[in-house]
C-alpha atoms as a PDB file:
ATOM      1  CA  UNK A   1     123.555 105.465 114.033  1.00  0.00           C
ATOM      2  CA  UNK A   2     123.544 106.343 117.514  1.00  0.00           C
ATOM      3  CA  UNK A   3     124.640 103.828 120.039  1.00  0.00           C
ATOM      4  CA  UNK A   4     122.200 103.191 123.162  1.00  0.00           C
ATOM      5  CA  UNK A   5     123.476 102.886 126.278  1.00  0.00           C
ATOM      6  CA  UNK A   6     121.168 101.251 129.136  1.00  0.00           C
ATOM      7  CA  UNK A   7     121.454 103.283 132.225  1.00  0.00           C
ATOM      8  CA  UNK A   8     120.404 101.385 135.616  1.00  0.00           C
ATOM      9  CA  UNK A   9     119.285 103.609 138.268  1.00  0.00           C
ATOM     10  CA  UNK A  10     119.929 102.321 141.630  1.00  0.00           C
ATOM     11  CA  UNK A  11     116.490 101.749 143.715  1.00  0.00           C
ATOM     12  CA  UNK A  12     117.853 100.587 147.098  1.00  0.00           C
ATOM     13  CA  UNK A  13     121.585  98.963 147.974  1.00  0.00           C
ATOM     14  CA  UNK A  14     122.486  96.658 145.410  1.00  0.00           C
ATOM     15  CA  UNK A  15     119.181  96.484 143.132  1.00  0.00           C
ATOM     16  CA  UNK A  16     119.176  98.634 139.804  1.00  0.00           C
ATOM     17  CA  UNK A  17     115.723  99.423 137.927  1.00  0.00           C
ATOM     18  CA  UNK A  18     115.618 100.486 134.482  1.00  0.00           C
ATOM     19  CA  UNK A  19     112.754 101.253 132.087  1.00  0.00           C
ATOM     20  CA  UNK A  20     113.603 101.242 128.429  1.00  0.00           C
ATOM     21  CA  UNK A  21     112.003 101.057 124.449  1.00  0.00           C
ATOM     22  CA  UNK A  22     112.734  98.106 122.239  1.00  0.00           C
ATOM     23  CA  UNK A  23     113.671  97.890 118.948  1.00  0.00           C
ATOM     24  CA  UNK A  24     110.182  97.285 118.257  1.00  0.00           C
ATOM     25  CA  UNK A  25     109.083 100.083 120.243  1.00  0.00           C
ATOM     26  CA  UNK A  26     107.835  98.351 122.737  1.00  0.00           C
ATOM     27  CA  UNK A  27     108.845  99.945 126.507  1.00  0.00           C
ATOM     28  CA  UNK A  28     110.022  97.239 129.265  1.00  0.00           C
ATOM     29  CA  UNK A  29     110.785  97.438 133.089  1.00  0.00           C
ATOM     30  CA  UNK A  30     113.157  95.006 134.081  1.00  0.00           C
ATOM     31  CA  UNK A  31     114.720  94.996 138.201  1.00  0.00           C
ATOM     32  CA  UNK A  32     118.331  93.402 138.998  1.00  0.00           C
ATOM     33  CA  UNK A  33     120.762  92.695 141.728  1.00  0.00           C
ATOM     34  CA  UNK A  34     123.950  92.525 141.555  1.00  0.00           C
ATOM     35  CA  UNK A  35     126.382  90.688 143.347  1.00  0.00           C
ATOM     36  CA  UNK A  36     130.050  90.634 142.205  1.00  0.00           C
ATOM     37  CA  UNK A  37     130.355  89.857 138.955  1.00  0.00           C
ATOM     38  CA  UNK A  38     126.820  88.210 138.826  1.00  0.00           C
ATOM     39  CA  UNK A  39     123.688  90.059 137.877  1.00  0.00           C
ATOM     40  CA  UNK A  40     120.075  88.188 138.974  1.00  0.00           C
ATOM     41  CA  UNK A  41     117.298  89.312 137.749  1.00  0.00           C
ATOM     42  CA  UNK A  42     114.231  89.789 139.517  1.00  0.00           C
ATOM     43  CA  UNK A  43     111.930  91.334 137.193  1.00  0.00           C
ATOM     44  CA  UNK A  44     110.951  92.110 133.568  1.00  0.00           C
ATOM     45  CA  UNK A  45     107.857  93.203 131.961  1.00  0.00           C
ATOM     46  CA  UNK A  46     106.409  94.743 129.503  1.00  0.00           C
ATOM     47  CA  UNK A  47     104.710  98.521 130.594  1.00  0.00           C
ATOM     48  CA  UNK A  48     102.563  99.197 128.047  1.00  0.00           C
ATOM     49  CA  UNK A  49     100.678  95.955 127.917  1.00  0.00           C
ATOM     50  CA  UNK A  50      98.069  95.575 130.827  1.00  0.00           C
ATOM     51  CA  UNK A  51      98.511  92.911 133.660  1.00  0.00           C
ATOM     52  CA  UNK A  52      96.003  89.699 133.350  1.00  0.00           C
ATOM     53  CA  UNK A  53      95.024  88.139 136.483  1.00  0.00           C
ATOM     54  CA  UNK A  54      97.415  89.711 138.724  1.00  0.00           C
ATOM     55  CA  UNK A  55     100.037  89.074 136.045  1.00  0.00           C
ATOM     56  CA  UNK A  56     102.384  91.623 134.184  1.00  0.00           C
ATOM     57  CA  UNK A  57     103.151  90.618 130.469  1.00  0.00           C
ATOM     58  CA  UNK A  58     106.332  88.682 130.537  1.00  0.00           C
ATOM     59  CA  UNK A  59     108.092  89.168 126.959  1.00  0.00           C
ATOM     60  CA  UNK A  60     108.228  85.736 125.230  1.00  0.00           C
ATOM     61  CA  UNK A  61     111.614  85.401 124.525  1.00  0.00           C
ATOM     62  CA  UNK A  62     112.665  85.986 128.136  1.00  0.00           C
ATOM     63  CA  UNK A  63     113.902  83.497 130.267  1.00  0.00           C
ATOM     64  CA  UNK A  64     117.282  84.203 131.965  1.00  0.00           C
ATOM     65  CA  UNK A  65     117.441  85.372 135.753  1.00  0.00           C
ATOM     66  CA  UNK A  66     121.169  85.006 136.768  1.00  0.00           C
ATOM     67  CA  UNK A  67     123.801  86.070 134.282  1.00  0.00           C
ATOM     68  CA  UNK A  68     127.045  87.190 134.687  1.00  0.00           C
ATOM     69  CA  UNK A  69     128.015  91.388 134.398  1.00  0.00           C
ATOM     70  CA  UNK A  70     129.645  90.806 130.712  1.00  0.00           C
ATOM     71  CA  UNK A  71     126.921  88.661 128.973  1.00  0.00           C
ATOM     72  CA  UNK A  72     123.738  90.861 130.440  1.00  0.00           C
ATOM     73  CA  UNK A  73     123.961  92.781 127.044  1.00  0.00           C
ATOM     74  CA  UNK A  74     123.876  89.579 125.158  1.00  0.00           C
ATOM     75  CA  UNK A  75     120.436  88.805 127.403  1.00  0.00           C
ATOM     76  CA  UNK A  76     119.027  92.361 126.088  1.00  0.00           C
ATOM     77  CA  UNK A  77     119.970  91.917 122.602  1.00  0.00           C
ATOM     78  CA  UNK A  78     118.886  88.038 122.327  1.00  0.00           C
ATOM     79  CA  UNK A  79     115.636  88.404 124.930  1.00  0.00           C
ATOM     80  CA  UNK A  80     114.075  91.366 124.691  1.00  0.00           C
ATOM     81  CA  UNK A  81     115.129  92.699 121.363  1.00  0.00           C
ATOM     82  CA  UNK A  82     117.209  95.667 122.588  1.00  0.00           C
ATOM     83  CA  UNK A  83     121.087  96.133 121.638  1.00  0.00           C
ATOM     84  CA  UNK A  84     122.523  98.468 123.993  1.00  0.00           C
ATOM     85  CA  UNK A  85     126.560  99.024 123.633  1.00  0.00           C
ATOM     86  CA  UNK A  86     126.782  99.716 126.940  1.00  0.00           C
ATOM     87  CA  UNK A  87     125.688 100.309 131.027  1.00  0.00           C
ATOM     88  CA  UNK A  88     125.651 102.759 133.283  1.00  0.00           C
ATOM     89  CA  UNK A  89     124.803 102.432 136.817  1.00  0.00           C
ATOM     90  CA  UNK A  90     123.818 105.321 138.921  1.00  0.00           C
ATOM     91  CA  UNK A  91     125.276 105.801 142.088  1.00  0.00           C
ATOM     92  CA  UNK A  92     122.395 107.505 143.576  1.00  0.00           C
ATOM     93  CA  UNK A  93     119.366 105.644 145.567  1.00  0.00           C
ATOM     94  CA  UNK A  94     116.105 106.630 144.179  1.00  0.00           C
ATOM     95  CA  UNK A  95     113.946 104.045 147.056  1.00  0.00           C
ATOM     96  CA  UNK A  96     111.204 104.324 144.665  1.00  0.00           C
ATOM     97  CA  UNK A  97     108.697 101.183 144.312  1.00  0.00           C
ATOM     98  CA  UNK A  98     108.257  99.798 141.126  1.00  0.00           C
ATOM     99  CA  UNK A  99     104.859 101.700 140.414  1.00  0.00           C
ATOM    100  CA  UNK A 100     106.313 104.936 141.645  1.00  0.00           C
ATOM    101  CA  UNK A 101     109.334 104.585 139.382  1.00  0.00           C
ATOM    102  CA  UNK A 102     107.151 103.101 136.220  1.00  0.00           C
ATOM    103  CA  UNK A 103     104.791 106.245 136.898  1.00  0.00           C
ATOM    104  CA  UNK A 104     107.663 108.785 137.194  1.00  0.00           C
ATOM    105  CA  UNK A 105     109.309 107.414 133.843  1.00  0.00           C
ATOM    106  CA  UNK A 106     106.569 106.796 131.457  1.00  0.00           C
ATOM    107  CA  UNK A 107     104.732 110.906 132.420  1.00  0.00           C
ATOM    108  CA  UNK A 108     108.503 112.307 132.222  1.00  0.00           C
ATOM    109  CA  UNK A 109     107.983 111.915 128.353  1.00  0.00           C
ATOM    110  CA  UNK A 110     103.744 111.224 128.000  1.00  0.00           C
ATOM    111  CA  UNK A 111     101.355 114.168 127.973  1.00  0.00           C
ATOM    112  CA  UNK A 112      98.558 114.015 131.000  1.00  0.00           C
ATOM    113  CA  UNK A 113      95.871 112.499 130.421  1.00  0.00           C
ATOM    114  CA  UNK A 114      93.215 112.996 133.068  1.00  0.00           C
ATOM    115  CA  UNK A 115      90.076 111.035 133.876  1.00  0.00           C
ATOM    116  CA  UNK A 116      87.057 113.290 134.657  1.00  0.00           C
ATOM    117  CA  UNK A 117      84.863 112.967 138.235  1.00  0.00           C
ATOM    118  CA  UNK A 118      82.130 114.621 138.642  1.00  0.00           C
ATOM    119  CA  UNK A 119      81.666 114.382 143.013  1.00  0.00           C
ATOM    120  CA  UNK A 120      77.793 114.950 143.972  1.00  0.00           C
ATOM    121  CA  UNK A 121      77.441 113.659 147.833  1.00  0.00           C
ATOM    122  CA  UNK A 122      79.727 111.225 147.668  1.00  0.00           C
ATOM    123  CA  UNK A 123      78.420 109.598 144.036  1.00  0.00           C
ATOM    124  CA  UNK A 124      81.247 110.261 141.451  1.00  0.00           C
ATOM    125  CA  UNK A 125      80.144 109.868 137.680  1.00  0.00           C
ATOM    126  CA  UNK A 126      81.826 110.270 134.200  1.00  0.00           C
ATOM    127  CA  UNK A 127      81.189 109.712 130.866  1.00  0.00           C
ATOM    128  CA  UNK A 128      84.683 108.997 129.057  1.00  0.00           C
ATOM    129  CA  UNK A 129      85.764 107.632 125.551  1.00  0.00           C
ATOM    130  CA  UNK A 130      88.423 104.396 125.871  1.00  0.00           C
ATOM    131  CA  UNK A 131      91.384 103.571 123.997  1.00  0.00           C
ATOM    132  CA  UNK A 132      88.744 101.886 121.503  1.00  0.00           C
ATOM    133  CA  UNK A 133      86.571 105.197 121.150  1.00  0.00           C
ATOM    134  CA  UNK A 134      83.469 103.430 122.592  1.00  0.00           C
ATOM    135  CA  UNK A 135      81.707 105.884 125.360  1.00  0.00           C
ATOM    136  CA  UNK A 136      81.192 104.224 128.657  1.00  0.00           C
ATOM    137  CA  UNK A 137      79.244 106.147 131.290  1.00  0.00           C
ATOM    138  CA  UNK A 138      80.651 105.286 135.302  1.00  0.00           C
ATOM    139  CA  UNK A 139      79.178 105.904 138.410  1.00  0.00           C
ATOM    140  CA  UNK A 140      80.530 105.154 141.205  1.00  0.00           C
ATOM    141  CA  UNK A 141      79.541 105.675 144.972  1.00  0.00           C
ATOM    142  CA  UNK A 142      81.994 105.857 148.214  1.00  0.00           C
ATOM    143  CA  UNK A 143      80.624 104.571 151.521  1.00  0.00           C
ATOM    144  CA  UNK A 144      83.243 105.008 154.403  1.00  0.00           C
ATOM    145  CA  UNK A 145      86.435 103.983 152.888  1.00  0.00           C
ATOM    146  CA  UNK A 146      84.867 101.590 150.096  1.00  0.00           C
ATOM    147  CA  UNK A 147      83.774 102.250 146.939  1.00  0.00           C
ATOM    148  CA  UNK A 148      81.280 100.435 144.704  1.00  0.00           C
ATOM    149  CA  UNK A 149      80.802 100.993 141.047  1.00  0.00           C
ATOM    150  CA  UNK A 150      76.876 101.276 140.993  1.00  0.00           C
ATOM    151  CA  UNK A 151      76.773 101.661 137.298  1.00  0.00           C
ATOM    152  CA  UNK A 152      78.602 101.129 133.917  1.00  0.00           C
ATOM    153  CA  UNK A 153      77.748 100.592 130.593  1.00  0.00           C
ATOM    154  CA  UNK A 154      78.364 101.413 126.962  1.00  0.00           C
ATOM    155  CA  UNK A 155      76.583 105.185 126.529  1.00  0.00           C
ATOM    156  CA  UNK A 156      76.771 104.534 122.466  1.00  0.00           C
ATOM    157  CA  UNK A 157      73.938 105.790 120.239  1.00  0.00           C
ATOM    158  CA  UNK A 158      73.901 102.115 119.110  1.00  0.00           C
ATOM    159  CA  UNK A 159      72.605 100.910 122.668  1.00  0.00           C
ATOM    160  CA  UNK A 160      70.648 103.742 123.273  1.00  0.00           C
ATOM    161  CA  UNK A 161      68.373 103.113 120.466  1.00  0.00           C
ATOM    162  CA  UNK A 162      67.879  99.446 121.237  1.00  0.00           C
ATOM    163  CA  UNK A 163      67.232 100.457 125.147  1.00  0.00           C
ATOM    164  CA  UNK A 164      69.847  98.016 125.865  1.00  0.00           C
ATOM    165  CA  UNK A 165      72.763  99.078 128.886  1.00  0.00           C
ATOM    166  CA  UNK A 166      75.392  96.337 128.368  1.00  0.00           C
ATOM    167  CA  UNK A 167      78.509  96.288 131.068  1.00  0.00           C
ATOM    168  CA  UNK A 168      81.702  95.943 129.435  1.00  0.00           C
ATOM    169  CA  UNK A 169      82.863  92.549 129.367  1.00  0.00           C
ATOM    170  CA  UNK A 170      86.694  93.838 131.167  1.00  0.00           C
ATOM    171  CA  UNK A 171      84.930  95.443 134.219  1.00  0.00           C
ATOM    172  CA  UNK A 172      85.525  92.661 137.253  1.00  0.00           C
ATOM    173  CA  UNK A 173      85.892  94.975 140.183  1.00  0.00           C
ATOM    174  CA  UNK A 174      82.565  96.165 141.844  1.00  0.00           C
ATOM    175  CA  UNK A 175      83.471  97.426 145.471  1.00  0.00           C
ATOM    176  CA  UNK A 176      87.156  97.969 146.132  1.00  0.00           C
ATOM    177  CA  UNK A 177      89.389 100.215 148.325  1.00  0.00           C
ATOM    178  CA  UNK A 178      88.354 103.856 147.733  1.00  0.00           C
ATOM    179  CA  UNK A 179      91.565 105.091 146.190  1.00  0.00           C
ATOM    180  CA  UNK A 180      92.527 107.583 143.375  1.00  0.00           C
ATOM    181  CA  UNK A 181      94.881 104.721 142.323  1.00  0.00           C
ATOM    182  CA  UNK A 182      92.419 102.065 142.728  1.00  0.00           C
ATOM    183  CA  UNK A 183      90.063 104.132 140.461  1.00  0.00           C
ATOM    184  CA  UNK A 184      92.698 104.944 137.905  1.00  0.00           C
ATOM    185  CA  UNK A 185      93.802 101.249 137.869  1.00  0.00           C
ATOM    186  CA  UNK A 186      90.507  99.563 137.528  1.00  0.00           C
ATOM    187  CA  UNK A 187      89.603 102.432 134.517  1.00  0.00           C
ATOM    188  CA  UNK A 188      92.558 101.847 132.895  1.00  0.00           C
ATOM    189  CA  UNK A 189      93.382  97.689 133.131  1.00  0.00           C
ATOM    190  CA  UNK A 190      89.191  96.749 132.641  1.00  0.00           C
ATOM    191  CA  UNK A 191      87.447  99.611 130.481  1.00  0.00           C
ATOM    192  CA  UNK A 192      90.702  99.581 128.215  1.00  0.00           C
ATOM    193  CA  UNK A 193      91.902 103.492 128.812  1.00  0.00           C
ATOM    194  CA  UNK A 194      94.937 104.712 129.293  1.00  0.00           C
ATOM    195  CA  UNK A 195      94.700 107.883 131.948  1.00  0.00           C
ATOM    196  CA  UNK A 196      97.183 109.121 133.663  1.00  0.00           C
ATOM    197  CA  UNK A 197      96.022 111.177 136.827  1.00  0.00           C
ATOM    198  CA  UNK A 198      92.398 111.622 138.305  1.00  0.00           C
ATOM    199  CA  UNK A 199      90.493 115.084 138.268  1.00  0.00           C
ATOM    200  CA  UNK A 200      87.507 115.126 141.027  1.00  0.00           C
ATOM    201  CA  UNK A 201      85.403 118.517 140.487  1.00  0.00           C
ATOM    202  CA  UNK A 202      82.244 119.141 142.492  1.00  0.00           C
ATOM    203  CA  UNK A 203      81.109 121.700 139.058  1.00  0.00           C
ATOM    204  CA  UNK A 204      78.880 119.285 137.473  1.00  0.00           C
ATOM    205  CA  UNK A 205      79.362 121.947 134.070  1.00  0.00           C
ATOM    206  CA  UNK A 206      76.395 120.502 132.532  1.00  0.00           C
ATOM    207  CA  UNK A 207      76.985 116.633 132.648  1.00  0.00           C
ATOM    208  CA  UNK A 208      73.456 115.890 133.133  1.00  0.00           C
ATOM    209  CA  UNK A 209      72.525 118.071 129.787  1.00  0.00           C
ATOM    210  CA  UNK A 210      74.785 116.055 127.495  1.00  0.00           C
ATOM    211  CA  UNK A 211      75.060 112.498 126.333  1.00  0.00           C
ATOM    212  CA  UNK A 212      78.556 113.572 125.446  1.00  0.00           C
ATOM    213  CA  UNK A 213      81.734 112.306 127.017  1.00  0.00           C
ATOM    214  CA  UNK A 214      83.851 114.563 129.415  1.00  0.00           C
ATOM    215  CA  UNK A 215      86.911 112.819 129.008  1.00  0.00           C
ATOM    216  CA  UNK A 216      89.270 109.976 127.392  1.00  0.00           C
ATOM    217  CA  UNK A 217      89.920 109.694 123.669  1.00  0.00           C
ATOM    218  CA  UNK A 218      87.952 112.531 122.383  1.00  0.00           C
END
């Protein structure tokens, strides 16, 4: 069996960031300092599970922030179901913030997976297929450095035929700050996708002829 070893890279003097997979396959960021012999943890959560509220998913389990160098493996192994047989820590600052180093990581070893804008005067519409295969169709227009999301609802054949256009439940944000980020973030945490860049294209290649969507999990 191979043996894991946990390798820290260093994000800025004496704090270490790691992202990692445990034995249940389930991929973790956790953020330490170390001083001495004593290792304080300052973060830990799970990266695959959506934030609630302005929360990330804390694993269950977990519950120790200050630990000495010796018995952090012990916290892995007991905490977040992970054994590792051993740590590395990299000598090299990366000064990357948590969501720059969790986005490097996780696309370093995920295919791209882009969400579709169609741009017509400053009104940006898609059609895409979430995580749960239902089609949602999103509209969204930018005024200044706002943006307000103008339309959204389920695009299935089932609501069509019942004239019905129902919002999805997850969708809380209406006008936010006109980002790329913002747009990916509020697609991905409250329509339940899972893209990884934004495509904006002013070639509408037919979106108005087609009920189809353009993009997601088709």
């Amino acid at each position: 069996m191979q043996k894991s070893i946990l390798y820290l890279d260093k994000k800025q003097g004496q704090t270490y960031h790691a992202i990692f997979k445990n034995n249940h396959g389930r991929r973790l960021y956790i953020q330490l300092q170390i001083n001495n012999n004593e290792i304080f943890i300052s973060d830990c959560f799970y990266t695959d599970r959506h934030a609630r509220n302005g929360h990330n998913a804390v694993p269950c389990k977990f519950h120790t922030s200050h630990c000495t160098c010796d018995s952090l493996i012990d916290v892995f192994k007991n905490e977040l179901d992970k054994t590792f047989f051993g740590i590395e820590f990299s000598d090299t600052e990366n000064k990357l913030s948590t969501e720059e180093y969790i986005k490097l990581k996780t696309q370093v070893k995920t295919k791209y997976k882009f969400l579709i804008l169609v741009n017509d005067n400053n009104t940006y519409k898609t059609r895409l297929k979430n995580r749960i295969h239902r089609s949602i169709l999103l509209e969204i227009v930018r005024s200044g450095n706002k943006g307000t999301i103008t339309d959204c609802h389920y695009s299935d054949k089932t609501y069509k035929r019942n004239n019905a256009y129902i919002t999805p439940s997850g969708l809380t944000s209406i006008t936010f700050d006109f980002s790329l980020y913002n747009i990916l973030k509020i697609v991905n945490s409250e329509l339940n996708c899972d893209f990884t860049d934004v495509i904006i294209t002013q070639d509408s290649f037919g979106f108005n002829d087609s009920p189809l969507p353009i993009c997601g999990s088709i």
